[in-house]
C-alpha atoms as a PDB file:
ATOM      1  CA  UNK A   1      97.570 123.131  93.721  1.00  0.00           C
ATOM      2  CA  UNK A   2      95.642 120.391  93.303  1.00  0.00           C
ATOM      3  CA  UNK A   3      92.002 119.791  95.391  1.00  0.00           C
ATOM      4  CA  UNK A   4      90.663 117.276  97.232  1.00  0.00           C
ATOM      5  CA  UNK A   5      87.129 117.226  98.262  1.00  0.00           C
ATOM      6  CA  UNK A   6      85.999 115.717 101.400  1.00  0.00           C
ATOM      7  CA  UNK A   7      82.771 114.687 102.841  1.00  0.00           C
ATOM      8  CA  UNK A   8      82.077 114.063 106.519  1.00  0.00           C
ATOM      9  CA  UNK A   9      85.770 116.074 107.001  1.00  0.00           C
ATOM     10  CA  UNK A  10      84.947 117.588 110.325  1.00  0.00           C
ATOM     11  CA  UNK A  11      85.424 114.523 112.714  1.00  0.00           C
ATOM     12  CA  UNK A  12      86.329 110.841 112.609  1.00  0.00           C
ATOM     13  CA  UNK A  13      87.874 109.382 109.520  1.00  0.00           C
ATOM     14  CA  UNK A  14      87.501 112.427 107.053  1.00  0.00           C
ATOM     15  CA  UNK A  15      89.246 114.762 109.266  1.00  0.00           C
ATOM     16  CA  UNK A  16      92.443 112.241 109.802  1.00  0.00           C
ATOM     17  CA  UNK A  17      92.109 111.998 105.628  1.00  0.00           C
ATOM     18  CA  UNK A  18      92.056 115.143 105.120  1.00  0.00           C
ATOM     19  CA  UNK A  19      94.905 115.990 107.613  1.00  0.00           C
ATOM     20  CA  UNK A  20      97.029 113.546 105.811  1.00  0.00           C
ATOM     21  CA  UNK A  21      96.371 114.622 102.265  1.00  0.00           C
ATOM     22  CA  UNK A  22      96.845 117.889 103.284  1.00  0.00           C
ATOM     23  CA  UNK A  23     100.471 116.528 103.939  1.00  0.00           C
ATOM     24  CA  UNK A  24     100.902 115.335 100.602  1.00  0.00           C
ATOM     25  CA  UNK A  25     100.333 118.433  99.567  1.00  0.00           C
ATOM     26  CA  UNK A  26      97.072 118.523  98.227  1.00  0.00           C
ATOM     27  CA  UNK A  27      94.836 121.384  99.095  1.00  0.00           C
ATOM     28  CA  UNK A  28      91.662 120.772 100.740  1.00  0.00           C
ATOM     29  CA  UNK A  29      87.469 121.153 100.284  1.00  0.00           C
ATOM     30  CA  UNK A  30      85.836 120.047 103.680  1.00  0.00           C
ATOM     31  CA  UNK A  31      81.977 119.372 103.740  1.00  0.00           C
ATOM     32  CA  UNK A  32      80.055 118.109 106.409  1.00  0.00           C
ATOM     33  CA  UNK A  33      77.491 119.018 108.629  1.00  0.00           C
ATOM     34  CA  UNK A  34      78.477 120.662 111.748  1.00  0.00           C
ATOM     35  CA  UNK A  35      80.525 123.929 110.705  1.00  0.00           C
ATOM     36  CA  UNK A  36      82.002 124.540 114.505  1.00  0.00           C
ATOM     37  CA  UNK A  37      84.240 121.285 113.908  1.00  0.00           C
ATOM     38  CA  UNK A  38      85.081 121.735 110.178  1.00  0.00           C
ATOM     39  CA  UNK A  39      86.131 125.566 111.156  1.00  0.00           C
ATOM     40  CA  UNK A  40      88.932 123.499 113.600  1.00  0.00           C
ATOM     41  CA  UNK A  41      89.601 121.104 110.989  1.00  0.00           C
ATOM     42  CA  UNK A  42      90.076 123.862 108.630  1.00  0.00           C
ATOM     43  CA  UNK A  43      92.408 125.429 111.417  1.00  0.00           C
ATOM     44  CA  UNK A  44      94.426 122.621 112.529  1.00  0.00           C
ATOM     45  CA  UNK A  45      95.094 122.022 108.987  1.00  0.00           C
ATOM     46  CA  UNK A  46      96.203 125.474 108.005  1.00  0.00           C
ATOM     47  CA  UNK A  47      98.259 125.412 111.774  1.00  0.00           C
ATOM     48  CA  UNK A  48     100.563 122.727 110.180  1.00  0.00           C
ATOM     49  CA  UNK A  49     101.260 124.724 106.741  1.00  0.00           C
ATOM     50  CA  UNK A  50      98.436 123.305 104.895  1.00  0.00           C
ATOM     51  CA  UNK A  51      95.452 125.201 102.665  1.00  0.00           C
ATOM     52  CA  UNK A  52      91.947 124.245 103.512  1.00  0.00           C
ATOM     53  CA  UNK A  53      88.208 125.356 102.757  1.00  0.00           C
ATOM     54  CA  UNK A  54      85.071 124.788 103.503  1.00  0.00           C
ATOM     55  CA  UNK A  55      82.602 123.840 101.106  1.00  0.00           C
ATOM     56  CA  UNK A  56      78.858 124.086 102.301  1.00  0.00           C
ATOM     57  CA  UNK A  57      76.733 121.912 100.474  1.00  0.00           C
ATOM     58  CA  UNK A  58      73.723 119.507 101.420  1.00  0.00           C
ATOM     59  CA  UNK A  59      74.891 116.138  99.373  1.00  0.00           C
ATOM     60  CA  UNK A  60      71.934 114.768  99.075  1.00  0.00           C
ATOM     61  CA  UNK A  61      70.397 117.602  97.340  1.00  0.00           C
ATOM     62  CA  UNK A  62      70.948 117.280  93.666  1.00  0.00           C
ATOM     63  CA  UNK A  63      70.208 120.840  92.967  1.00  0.00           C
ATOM     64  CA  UNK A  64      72.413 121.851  95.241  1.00  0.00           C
ATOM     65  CA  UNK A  65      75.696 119.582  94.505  1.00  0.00           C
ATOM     66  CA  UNK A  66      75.239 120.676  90.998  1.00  0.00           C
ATOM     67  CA  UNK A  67      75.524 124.111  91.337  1.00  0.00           C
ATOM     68  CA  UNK A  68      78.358 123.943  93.933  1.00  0.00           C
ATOM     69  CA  UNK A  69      80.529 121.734  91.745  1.00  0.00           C
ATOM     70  CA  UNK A  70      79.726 124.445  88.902  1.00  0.00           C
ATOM     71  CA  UNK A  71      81.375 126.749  90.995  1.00  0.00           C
ATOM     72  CA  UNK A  72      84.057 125.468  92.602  1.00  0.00           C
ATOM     73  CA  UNK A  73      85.238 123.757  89.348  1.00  0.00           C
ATOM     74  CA  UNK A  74      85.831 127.760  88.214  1.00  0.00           C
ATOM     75  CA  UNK A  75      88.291 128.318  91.464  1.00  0.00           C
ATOM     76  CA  UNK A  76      89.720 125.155  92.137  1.00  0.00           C
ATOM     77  CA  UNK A  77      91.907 122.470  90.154  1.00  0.00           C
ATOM     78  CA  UNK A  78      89.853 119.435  91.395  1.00  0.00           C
ATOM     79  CA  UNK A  79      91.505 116.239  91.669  1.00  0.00           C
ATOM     80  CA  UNK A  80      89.671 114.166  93.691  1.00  0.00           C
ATOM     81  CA  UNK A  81      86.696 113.498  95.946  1.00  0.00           C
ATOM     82  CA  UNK A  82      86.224 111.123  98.981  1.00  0.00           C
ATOM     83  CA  UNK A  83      83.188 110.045  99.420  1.00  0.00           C
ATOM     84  CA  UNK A  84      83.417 109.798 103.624  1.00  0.00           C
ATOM     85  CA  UNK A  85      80.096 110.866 105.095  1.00  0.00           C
ATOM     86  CA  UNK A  86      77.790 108.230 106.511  1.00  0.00           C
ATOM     87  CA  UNK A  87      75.380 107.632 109.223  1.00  0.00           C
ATOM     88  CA  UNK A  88      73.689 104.716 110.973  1.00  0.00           C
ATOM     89  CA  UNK A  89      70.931 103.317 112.894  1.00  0.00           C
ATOM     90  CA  UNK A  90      70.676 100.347 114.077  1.00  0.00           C
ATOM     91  CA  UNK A  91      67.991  97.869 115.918  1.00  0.00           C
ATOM     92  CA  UNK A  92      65.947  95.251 115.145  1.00  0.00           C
ATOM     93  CA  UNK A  93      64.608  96.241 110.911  1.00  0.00           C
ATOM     94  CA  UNK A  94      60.655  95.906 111.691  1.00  0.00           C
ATOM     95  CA  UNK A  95      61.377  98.256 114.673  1.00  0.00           C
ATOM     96  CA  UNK A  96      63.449 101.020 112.606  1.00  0.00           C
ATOM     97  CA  UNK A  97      62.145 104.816 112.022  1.00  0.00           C
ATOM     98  CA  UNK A  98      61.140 105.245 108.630  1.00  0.00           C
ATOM     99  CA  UNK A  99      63.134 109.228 109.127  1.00  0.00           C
ATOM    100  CA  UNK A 100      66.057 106.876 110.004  1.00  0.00           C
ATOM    101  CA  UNK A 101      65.838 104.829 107.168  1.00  0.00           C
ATOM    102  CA  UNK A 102      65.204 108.243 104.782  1.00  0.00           C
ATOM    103  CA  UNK A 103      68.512 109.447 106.232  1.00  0.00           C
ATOM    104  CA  UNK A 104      70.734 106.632 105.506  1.00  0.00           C
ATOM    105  CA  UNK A 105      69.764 106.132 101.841  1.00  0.00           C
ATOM    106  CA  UNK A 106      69.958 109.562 101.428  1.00  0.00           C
ATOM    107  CA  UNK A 107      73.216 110.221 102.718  1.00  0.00           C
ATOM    108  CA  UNK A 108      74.977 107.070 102.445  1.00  0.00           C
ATOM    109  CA  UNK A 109      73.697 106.410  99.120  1.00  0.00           C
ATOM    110  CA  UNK A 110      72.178 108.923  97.048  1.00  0.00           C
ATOM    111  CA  UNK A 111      74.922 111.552  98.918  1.00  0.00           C
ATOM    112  CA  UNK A 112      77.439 109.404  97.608  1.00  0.00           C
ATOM    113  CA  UNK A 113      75.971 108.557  93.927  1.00  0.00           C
ATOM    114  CA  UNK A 114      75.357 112.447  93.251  1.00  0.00           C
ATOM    115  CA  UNK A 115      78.560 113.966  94.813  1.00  0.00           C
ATOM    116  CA  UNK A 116      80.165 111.796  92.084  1.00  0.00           C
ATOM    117  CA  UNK A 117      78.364 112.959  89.220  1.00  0.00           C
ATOM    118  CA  UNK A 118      78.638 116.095  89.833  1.00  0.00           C
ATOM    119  CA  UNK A 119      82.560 115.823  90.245  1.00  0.00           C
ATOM    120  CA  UNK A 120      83.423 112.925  88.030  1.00  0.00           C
ATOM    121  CA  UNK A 121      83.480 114.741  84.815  1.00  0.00           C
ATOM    122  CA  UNK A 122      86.114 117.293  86.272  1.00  0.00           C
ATOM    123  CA  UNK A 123      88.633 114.487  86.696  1.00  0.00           C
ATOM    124  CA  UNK A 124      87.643 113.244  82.951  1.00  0.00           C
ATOM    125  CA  UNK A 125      88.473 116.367  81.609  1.00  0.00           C
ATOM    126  CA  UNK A 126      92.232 116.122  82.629  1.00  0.00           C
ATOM    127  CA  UNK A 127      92.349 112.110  82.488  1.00  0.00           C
ATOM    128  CA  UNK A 128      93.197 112.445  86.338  1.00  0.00           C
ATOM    129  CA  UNK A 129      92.169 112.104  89.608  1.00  0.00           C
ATOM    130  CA  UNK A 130      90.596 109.893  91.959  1.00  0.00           C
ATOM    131  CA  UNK A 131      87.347 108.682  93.979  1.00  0.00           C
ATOM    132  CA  UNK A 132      87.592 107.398  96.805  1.00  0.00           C
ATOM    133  CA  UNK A 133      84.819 105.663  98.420  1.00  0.00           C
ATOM    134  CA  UNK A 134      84.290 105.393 102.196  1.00  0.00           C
ATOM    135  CA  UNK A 135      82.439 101.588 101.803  1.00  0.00           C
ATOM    136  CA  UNK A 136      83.352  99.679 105.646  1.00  0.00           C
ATOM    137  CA  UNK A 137      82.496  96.286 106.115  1.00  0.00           C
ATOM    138  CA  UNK A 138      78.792  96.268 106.146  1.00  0.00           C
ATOM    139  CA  UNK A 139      79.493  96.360 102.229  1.00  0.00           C
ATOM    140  CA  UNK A 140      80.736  92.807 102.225  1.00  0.00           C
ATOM    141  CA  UNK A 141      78.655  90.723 104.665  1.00  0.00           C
ATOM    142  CA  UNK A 142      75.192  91.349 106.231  1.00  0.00           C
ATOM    143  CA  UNK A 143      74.884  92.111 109.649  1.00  0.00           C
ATOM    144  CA  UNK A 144      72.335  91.245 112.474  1.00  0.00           C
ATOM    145  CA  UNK A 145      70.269  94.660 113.833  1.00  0.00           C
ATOM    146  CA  UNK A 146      72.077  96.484 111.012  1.00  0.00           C
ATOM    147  CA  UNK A 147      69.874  95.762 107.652  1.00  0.00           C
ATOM    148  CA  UNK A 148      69.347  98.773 106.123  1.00  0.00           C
ATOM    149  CA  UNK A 149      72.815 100.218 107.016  1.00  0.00           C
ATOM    150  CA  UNK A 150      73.862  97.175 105.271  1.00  0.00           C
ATOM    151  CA  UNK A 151      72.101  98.037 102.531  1.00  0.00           C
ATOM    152  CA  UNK A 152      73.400 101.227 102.183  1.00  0.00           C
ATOM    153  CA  UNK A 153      76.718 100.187 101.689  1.00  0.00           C
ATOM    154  CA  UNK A 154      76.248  97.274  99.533  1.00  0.00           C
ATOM    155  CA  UNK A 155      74.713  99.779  97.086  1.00  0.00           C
ATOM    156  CA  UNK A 156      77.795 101.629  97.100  1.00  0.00           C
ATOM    157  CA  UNK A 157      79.856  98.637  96.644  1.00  0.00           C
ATOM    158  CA  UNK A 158      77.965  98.049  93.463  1.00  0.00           C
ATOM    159  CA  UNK A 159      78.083 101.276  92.638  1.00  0.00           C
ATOM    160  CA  UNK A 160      82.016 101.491  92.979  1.00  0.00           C
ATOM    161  CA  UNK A 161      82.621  98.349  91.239  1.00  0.00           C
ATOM    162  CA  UNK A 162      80.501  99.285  88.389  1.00  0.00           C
ATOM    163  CA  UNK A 163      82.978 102.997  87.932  1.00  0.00           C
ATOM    164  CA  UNK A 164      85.413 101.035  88.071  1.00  0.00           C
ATOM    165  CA  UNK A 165      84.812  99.311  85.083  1.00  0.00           C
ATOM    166  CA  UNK A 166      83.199 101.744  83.105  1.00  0.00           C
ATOM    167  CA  UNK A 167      85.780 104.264  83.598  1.00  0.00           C
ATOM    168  CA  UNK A 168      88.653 101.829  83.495  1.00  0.00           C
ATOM    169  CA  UNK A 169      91.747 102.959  80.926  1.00  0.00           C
ATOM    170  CA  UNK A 170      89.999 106.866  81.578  1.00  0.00           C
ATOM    171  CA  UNK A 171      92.969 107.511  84.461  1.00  0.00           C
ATOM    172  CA  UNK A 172      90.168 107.672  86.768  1.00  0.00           C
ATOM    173  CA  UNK A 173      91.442 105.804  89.746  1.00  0.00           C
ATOM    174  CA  UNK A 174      88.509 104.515  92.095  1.00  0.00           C
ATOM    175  CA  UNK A 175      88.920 102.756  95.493  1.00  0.00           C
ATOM    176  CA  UNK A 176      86.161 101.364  97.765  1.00  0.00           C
ATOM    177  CA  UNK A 177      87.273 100.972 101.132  1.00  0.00           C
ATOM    178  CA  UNK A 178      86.334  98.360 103.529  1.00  0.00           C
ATOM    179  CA  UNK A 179      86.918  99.168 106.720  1.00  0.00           C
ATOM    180  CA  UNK A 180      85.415  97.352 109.915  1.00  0.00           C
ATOM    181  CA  UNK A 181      84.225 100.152 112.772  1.00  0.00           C
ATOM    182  CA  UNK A 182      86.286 102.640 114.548  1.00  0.00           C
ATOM    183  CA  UNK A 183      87.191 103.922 118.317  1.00  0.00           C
ATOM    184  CA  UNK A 184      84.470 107.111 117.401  1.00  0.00           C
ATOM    185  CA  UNK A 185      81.188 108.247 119.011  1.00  0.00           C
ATOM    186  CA  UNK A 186      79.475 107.181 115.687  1.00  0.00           C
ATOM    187  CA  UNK A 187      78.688 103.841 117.890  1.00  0.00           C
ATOM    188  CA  UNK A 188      76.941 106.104 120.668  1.00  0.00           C
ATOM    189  CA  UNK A 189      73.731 105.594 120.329  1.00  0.00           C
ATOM    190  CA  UNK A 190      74.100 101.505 119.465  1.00  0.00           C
ATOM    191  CA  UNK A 191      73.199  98.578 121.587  1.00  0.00           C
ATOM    192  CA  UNK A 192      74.954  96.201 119.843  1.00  0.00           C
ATOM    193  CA  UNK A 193      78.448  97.628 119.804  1.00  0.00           C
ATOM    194  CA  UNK A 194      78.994  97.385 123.829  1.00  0.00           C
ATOM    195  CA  UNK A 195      82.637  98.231 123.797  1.00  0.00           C
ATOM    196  CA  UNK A 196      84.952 100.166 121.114  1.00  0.00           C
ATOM    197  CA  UNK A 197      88.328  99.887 122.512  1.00  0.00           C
ATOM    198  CA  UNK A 198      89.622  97.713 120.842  1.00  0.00           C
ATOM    199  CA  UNK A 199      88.692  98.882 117.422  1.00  0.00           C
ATOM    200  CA  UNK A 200      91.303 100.820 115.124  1.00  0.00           C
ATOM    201  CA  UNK A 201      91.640 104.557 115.750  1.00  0.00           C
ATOM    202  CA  UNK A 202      90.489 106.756 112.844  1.00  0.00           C
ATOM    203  CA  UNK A 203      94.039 108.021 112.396  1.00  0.00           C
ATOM    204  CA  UNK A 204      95.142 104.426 112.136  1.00  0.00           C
ATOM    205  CA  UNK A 205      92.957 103.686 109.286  1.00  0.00           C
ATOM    206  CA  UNK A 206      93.444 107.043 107.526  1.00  0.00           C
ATOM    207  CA  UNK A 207      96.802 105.829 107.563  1.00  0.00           C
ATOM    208  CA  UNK A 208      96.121 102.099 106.490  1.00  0.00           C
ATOM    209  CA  UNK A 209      93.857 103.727 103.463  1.00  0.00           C
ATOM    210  CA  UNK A 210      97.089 105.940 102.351  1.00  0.00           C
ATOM    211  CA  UNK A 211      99.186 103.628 102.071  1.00  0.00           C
ATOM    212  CA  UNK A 212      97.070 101.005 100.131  1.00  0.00           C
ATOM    213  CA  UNK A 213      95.860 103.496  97.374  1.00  0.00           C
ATOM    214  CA  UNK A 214      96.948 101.328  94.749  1.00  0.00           C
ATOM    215  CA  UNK A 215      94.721  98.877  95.356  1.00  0.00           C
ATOM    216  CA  UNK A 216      90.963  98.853  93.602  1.00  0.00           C
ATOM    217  CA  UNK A 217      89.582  97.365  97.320  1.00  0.00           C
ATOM    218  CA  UNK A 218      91.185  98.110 100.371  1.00  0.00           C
ATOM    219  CA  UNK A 219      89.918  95.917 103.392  1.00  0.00           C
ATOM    220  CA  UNK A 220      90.397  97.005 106.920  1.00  0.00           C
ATOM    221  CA  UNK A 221      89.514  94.693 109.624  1.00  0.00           C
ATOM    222  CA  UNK A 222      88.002  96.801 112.701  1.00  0.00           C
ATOM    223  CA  UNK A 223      89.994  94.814 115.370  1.00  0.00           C
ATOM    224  CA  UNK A 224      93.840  96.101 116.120  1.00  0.00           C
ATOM    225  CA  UNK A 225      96.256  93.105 116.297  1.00  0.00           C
END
């Protein structure tokens, strides 16, 4: 059966994902940092006849995504890796916590850059697979109170547009995704976001990102029609 790897699986957007590629039939990794809510994920998943595991690893530690992807690559047939888990912090730039600004490149980028190295030549050995990068919109326009976020995820959009090219003709299929912000408590703790509701459930976009796999970019406006 073939693997997908998730980051950030245990709430939000990479748990819908990974419920729905667990319907396709795909079997599934789940990382992320609380372990109470990837043990339901795991559960629900394996509730509706699917296979799930979870896969403890801290992605921004090199050391420590290299030797997990050494082992798993000797137990699973790895197909693919989404690239889901984020955080943010937002507020005016010159009044922003350095530890905040640590934690974003860390995870959002240097999470992201190293998870796919150390899966990346997997896929190339079979000519297969696919990485799928969790981008939003804050990788295609800046944003006021929201700089280094920004940042964050214009790296990534580099960074995905560059695979894309090198690898191009390998059978490596990359998508960034471009989503605008979700109906999740990821926008707790912001001033500037005053009310969610009428943003796009995560299940809604999980759904929106399925069915537009084809496409290199996939661009998800955050308001529902």
């Amino acid at each position: 059966m073939k693997t997908m790897i998730i980051t950030g699986a245990g709430s939000g957007l990479g748990k819908e994902l990974a419920h729905l590629f667990s319907q396709k039939g795909y079997h599934l990794l789940l990382t992320g940092r609380n372990f109470d809510k990837l043990t339901t994920t795991k559960a629900e998943i394996e509730a509706n006849g699917g296979s799930a595991d979870i896969l403890p690893i801290d992605i921004g530690d090199a050391k420590d995504v290299s030797k997990k992807a050494e082992e798993i690559s000797h137990t699973y047939n790895i197909y693919g890796l989404v690239n889901n888990a984020g955080v943010g912090h937002f507020g005016p730039f010159v009044e922003m916590d350095e530890h905040h600004i640590t934690e974003m490149i860390n995870t959002n980028v240097s999470g992201t850059i190293l998870m796919t190295k150390a899966i990346l030549p997997q896929l190339l050995k079979s000519s297969d697979g696919r990485i799928l990068n969790i981008v939003s919109t804050a990788g295609l326009r800046g944003k006021v109170n929201e700089a280094v976020y920004v940042a964050s995820k214009f790296a990534i959009r580099g960074f995905t547009e560059s695979l894309q090219k090198e690898y191009e003709g390998s059978g490596i299929k990359f998508n960034a995704v471009y989503m605008g912000g979700m109906d999740t408590p990821f926008w707790d703790n912001s001033d500037h976001v005053k009310d969610t509701s009428l943003f796009r459930s995560p299940r809604e976009v999980a759904e929106m990102i399925i069915e537009q796999m084809d496409q290199d970019s996939i661009i998800i406006e955050s308001k529902k029609s």
